[in-house]
Each structure stands twice: as structure tokens, then as C-alpha cells.
PDB file of N, CA and C in Angstrom:
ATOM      1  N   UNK A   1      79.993 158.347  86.189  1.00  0.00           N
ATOM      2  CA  UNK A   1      79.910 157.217  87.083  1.00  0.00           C
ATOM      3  C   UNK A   1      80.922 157.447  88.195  1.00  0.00           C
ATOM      4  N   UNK A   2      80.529 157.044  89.183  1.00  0.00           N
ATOM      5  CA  UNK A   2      81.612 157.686  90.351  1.00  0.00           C
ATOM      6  C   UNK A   2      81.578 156.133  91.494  1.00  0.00           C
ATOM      7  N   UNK A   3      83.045 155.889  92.082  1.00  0.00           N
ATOM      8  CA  UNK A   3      83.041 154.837  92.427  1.00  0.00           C
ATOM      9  C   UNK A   3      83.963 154.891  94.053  1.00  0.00           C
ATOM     10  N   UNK A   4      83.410 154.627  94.968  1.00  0.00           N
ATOM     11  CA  UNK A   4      83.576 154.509  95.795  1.00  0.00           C
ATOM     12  C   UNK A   4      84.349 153.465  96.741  1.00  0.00           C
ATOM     13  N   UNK A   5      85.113 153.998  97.753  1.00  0.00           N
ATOM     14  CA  UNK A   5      85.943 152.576  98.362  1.00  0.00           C
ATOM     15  C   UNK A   5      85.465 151.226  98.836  1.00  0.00           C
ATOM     16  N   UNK A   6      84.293 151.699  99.060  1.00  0.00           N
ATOM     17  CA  UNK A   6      83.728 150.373  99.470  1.00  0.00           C
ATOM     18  C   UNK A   6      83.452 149.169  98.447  1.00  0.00           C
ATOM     19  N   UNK A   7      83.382 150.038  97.205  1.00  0.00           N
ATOM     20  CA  UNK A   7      83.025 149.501  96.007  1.00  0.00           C
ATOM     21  C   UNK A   7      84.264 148.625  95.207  1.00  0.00           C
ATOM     22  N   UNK A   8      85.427 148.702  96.138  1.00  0.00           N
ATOM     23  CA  UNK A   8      86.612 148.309  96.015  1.00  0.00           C
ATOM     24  C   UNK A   8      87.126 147.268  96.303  1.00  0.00           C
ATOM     25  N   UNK A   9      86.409 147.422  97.769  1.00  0.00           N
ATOM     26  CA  UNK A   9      86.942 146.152  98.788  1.00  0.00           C
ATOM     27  C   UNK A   9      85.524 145.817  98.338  1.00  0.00           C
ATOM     28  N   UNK A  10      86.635 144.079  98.949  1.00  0.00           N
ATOM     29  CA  UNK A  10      85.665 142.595  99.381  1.00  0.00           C
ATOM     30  C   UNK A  10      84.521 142.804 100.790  1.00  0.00           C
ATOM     31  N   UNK A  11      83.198 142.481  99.777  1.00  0.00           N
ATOM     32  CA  UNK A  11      82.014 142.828 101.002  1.00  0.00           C
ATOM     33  C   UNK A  11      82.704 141.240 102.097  1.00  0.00           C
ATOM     34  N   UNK A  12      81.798 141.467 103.199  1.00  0.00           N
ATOM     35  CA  UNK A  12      81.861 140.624 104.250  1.00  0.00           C
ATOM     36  C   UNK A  12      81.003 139.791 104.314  1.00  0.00           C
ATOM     37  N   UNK A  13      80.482 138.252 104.539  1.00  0.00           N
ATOM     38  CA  UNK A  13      79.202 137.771 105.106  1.00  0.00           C
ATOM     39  C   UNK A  13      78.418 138.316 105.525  1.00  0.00           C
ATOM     40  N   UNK A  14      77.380 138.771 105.534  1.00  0.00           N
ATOM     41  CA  UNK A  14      76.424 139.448 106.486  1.00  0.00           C
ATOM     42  C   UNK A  14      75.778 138.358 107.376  1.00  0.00           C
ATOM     43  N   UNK A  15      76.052 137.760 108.321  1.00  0.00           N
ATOM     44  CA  UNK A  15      75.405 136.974 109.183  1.00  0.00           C
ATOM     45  C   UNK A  15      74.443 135.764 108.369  1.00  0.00           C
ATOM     46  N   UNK A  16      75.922 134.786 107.329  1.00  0.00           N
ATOM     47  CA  UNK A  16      74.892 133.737 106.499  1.00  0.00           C
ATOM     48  C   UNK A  16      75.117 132.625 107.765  1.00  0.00           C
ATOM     49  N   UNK A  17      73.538 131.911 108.431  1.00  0.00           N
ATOM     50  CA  UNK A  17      73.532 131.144 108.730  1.00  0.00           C
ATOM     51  C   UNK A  17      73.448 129.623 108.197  1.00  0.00           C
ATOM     52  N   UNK A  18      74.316 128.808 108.473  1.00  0.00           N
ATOM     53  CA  UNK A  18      74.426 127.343 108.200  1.00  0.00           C
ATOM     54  C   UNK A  18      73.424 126.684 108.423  1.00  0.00           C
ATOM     55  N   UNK A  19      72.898 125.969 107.304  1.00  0.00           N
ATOM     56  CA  UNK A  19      72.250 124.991 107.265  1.00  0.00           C
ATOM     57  C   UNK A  19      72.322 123.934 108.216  1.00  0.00           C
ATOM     58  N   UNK A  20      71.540 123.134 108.596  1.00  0.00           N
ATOM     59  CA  UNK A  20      72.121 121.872 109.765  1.00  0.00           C
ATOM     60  C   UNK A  20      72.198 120.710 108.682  1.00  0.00           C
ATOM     61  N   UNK A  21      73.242 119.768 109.528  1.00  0.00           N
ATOM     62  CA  UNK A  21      73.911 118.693 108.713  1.00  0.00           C
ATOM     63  C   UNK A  21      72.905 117.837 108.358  1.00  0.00           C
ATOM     64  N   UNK A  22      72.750 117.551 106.977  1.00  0.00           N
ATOM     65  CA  UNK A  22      71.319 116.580 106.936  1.00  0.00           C
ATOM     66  C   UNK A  22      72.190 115.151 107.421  1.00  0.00           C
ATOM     67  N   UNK A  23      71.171 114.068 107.395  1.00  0.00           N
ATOM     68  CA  UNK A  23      71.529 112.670 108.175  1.00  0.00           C
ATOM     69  C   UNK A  23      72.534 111.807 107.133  1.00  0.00           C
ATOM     70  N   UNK A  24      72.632 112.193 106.207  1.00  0.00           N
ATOM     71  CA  UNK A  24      73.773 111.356 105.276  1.00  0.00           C
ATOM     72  C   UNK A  24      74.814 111.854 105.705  1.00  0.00           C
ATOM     73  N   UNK A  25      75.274 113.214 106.218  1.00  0.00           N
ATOM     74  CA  UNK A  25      76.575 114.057 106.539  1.00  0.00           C
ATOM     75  C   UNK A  25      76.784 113.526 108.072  1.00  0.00           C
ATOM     76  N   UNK A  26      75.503 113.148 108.988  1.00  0.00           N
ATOM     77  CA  UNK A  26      75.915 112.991 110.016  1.00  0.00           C
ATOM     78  C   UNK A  26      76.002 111.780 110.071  1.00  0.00           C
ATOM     79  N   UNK A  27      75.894 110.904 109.462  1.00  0.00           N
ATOM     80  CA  UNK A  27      76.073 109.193 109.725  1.00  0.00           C
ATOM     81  C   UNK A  27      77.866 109.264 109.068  1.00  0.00           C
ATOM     82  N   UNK A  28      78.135 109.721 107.910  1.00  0.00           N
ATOM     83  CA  UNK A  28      79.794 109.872 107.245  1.00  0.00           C
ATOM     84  C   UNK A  28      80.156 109.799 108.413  1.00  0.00           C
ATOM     85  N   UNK A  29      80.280 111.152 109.218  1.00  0.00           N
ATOM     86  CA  UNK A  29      81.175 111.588 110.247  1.00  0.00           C
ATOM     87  C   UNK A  29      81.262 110.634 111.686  1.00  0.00           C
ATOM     88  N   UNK A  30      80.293 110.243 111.571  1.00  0.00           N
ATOM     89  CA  UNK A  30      80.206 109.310 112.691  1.00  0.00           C
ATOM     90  C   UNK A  30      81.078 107.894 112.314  1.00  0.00           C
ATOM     91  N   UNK A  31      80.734 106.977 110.778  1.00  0.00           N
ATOM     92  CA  UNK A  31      81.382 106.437 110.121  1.00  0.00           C
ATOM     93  C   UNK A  31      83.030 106.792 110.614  1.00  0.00           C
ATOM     94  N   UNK A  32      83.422 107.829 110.202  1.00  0.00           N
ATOM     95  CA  UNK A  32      84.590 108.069 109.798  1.00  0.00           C
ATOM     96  C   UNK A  32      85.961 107.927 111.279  1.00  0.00           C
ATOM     97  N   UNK A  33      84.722 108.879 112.168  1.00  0.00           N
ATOM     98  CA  UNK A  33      85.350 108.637 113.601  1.00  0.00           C
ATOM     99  C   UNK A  33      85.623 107.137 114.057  1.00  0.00           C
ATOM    100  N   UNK A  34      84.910 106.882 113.575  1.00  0.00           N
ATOM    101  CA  UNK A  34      84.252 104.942 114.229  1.00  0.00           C
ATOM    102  C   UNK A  34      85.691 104.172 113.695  1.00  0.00           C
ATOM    103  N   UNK A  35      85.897 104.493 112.433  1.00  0.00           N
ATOM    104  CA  UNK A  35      87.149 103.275 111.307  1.00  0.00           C
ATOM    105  C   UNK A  35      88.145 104.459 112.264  1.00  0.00           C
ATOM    106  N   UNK A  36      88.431 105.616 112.542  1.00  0.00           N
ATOM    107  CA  UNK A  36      89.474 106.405 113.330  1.00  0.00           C
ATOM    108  C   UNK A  36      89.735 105.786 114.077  1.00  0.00           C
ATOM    109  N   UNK A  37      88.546 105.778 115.194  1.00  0.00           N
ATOM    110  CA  UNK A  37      88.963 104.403 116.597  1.00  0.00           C
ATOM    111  C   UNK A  37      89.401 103.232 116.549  1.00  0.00           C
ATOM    112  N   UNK A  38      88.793 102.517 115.460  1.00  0.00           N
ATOM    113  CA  UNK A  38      89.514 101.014 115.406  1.00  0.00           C
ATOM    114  C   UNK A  38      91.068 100.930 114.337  1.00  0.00           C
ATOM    115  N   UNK A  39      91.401 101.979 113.834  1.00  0.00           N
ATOM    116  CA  UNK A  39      92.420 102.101 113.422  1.00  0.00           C
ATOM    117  C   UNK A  39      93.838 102.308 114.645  1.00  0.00           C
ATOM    118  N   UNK A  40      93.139 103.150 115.123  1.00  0.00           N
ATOM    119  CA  UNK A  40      93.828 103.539 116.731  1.00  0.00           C
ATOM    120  C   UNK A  40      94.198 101.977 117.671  1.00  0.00           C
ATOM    121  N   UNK A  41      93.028 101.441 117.702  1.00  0.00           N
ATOM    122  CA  UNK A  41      92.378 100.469 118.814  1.00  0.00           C
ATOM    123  C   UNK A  41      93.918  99.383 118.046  1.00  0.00           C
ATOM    124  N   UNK A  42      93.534  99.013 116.313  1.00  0.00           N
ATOM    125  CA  UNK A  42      94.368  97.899 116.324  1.00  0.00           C
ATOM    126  C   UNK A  42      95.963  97.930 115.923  1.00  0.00           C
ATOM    127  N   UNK A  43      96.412  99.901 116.173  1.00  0.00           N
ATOM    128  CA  UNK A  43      97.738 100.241 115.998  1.00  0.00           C
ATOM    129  C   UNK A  43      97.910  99.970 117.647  1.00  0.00           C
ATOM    130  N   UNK A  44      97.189 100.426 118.573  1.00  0.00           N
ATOM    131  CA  UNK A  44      97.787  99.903 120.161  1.00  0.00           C
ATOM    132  C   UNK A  44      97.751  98.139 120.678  1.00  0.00           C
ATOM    133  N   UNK A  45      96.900  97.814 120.083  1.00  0.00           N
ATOM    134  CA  UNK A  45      96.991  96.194 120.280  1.00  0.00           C
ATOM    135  C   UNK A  45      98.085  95.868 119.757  1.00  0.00           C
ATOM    136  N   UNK A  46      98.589  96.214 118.193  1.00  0.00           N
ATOM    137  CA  UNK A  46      99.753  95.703 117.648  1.00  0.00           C
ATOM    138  C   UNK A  46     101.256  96.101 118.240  1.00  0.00           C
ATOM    139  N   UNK A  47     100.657  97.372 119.220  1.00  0.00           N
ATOM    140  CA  UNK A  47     102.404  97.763 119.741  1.00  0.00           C
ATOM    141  C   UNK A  47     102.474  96.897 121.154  1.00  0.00           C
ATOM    142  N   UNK A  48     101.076  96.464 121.627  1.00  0.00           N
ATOM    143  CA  UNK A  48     101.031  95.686 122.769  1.00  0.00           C
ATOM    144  C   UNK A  48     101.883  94.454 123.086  1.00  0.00           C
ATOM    145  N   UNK A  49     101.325  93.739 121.694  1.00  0.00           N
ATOM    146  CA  UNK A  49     101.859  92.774 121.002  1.00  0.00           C
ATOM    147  C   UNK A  49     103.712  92.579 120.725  1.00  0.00           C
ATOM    148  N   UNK A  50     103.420  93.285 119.741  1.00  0.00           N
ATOM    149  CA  UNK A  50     105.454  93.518 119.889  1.00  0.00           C
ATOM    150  C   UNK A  50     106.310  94.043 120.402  1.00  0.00           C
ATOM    151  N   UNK A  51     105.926  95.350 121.099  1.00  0.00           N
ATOM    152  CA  UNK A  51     106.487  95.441 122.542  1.00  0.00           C
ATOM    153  C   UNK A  51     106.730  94.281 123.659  1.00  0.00           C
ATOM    154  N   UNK A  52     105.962  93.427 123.859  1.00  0.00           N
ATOM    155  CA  UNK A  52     106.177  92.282 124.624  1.00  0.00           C
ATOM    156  C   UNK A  52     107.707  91.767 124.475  1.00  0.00           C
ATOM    157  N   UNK A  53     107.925  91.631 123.516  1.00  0.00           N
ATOM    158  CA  UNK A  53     109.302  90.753 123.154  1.00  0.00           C
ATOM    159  C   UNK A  53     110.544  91.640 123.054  1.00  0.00           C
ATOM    160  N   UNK A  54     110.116  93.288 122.916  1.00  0.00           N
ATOM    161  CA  UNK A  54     111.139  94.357 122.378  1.00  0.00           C
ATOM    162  C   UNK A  54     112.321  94.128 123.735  1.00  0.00           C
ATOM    163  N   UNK A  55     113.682  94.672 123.537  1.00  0.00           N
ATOM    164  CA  UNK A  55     114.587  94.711 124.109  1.00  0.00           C
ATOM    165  C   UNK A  55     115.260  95.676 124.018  1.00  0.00           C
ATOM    166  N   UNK A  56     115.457  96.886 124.495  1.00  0.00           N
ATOM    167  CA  UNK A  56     116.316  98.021 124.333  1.00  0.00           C
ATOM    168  C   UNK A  56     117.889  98.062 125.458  1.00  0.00           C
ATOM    169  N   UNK A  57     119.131  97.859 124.189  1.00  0.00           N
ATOM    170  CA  UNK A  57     119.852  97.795 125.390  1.00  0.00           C
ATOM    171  C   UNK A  57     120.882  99.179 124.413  1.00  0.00           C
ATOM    172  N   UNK A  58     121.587  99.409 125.673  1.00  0.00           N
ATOM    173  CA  UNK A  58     122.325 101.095 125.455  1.00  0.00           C
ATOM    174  C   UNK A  58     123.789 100.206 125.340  1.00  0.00           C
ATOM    175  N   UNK A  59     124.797 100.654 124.712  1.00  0.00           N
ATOM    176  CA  UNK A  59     126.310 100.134 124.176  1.00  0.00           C
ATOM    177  C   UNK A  59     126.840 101.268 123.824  1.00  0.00           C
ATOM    178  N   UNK A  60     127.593 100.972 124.971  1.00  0.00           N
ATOM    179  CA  UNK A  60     128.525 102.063 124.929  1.00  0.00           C
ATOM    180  C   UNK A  60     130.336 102.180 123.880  1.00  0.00           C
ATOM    181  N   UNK A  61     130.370 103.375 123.163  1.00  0.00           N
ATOM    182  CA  UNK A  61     131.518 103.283 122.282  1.00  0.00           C
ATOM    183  C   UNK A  61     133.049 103.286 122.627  1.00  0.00           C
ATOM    184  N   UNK A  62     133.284 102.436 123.074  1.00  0.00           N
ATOM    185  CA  UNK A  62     135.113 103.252 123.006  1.00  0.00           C
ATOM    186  C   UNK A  62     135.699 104.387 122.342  1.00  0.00           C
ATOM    187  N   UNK A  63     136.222 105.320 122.369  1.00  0.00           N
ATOM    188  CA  UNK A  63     137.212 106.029 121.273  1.00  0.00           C
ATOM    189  C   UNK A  63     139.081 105.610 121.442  1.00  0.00           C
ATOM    190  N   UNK A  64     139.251 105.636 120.122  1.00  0.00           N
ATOM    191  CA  UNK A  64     140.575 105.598 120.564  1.00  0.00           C
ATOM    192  C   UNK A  64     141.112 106.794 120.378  1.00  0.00           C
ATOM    193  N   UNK A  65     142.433 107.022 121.281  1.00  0.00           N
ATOM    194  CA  UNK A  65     143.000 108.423 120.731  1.00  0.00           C
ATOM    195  C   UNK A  65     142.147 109.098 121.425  1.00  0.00           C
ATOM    196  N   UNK A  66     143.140 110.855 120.887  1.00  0.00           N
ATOM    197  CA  UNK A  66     142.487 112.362 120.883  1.00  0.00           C
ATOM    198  C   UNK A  66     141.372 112.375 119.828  1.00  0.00           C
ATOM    199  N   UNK A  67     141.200 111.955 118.801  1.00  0.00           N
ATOM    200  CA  UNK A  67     140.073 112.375 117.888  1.00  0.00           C
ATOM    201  C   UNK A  67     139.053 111.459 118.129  1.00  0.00           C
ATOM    202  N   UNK A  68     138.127 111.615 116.826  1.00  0.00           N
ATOM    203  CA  UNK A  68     136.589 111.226 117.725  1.00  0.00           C
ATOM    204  C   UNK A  68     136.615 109.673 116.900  1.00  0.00           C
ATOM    205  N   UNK A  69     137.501 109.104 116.472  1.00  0.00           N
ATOM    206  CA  UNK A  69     137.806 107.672 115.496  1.00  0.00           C
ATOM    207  C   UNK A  69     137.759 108.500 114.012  1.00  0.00           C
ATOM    208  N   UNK A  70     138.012 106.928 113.539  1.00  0.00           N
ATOM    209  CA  UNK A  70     138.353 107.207 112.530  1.00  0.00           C
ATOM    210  C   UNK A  70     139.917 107.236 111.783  1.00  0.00           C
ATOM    211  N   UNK A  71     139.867 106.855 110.620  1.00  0.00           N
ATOM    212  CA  UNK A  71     141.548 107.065 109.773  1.00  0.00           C
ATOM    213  C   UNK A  71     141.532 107.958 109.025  1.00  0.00           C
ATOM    214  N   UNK A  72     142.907 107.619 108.052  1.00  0.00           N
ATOM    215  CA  UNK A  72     142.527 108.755 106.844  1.00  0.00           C
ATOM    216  C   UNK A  72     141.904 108.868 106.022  1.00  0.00           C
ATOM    217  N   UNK A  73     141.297 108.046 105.903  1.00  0.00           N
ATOM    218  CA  UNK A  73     140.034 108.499 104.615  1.00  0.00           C
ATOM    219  C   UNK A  73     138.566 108.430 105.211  1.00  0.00           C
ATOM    220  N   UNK A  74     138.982 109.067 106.384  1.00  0.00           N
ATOM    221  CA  UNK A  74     137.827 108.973 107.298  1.00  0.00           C
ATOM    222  C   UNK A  74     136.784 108.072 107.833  1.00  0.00           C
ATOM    223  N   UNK A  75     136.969 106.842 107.556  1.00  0.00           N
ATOM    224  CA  UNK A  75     136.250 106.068 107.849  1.00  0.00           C
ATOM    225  C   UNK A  75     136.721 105.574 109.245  1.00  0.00           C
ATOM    226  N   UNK A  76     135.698 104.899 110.093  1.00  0.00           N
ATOM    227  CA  UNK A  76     134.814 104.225 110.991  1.00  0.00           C
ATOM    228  C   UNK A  76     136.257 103.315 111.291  1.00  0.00           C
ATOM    229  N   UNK A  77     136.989 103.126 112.207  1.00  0.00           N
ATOM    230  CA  UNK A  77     137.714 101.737 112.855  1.00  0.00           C
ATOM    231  C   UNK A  77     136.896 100.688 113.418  1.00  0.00           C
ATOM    232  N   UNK A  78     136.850  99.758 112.815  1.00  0.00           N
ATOM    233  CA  UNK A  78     135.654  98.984 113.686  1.00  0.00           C
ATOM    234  C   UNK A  78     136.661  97.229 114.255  1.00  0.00           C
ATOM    235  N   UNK A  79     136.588  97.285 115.825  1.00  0.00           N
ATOM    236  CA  UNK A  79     137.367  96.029 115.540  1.00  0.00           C
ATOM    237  C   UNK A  79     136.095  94.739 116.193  1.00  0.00           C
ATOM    238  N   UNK A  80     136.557  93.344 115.483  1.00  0.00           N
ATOM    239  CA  UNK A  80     135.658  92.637 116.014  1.00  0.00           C
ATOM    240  C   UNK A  80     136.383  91.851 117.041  1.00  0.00           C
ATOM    241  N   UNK A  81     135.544  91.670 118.238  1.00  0.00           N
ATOM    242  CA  UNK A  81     136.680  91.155 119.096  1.00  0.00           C
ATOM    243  C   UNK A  81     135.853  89.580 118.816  1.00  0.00           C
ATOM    244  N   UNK A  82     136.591  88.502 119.164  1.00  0.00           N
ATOM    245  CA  UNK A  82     135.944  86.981 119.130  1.00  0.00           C
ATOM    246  C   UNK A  82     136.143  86.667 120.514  1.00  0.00           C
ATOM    247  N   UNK A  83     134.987  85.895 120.425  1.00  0.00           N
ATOM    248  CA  UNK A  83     134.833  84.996 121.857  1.00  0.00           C
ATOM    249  C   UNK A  83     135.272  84.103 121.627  1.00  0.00           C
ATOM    250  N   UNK A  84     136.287  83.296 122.255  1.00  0.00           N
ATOM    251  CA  UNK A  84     136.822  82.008 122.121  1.00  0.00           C
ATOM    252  C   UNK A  84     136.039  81.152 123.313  1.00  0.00           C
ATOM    253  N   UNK A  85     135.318  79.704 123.315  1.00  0.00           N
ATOM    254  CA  UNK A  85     134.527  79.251 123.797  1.00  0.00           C
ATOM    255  C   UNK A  85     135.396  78.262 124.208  1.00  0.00           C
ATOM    256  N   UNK A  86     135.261  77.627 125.403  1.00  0.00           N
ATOM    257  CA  UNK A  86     136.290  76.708 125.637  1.00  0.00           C
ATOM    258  C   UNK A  86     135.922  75.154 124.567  1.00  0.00           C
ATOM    259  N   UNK A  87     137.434  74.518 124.183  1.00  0.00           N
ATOM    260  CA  UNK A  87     136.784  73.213 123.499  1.00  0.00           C
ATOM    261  C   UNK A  87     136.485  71.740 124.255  1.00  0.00           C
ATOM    262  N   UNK A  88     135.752  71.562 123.635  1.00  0.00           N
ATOM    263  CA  UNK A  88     135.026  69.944 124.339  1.00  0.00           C
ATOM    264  C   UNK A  88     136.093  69.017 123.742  1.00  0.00           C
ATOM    265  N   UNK A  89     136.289  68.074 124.504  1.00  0.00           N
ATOM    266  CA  UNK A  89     137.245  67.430 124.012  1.00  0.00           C
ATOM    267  C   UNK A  89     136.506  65.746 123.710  1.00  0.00           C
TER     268      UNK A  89
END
């Protein structure tokens, strides 16, 4: 028995043509796109929505000192400053 390289390797497709999508495969896909869009449709309405009210404001840090904050056990200095409001009398 004598065995050859080809007989080794993985043959290739020989030009298998695809079947066309019968109508249950093409209604899914259409389905599927369709719930895609309105998934889309009611994630942009909802950022429409709460974006309206959003507020982005930038605050800027003090450092104290040469280093970047912080003590010795490395933690965060945080001071709270108070607003004193004038009193009603």
C-alpha cells in the first residue's frame, strides 16, 4: 500500500455551492435586525431624555506642598471648607 502527500493533507471544498436561505431563515434575520433597531431607537430616546437634565462641571484640585497630597499613611487630605450664610435675625 503506498501513500501519498496529498493523502495527508486536508482536501479543500471543491466549489460547494450554498443553498439559498429558505423564508423561515429570511423572516429570523429580518426579525432580528428589526428588535436591533428598536433596541438602538429606545437606548437613543433614553439618552435624549437624561441628557436633558445632565450637568458636567470640571473642579479643579489644589495640591498642597512639593508632593502630589497626601500623609503618612498615604492617604487623601481632604479639607471641608463651610459656608457660613449670613443669620436672619
Amino acid at each position: 500500500m503506498s501513500i501519498s502527500l496529498g493523502d495527508l493533507l486536508p482536501s479543500l471544498p471543491k466549489g460547494q455551492m450554498k443553498k439559498p436561505p429558505s423564508a423561515e431563515d429570511v423572516h429570523f434575520r429580518r426579525m432580528r435586525w428589526g428588535f436591533l433597531g428598536l433596541v438602538a431607537g429606545a437606548f437613543a430616546a433614553y439618552l435624549a431624555v437624561v441628557a436633558r437634565d445632565l450637568e458636567i462641571k470640571w473642579v479643579e484640585v489644589e495640591e498642597r506642598g512639593s508632593e502630589a497630597g497626601g500623609n503618612e499613611d498615604g492617604k487623601a487630605d481632604m479639607e471641608m471648607k463651610e459656608e457660613t450664610e449670613p443669620q436672619k435675625d
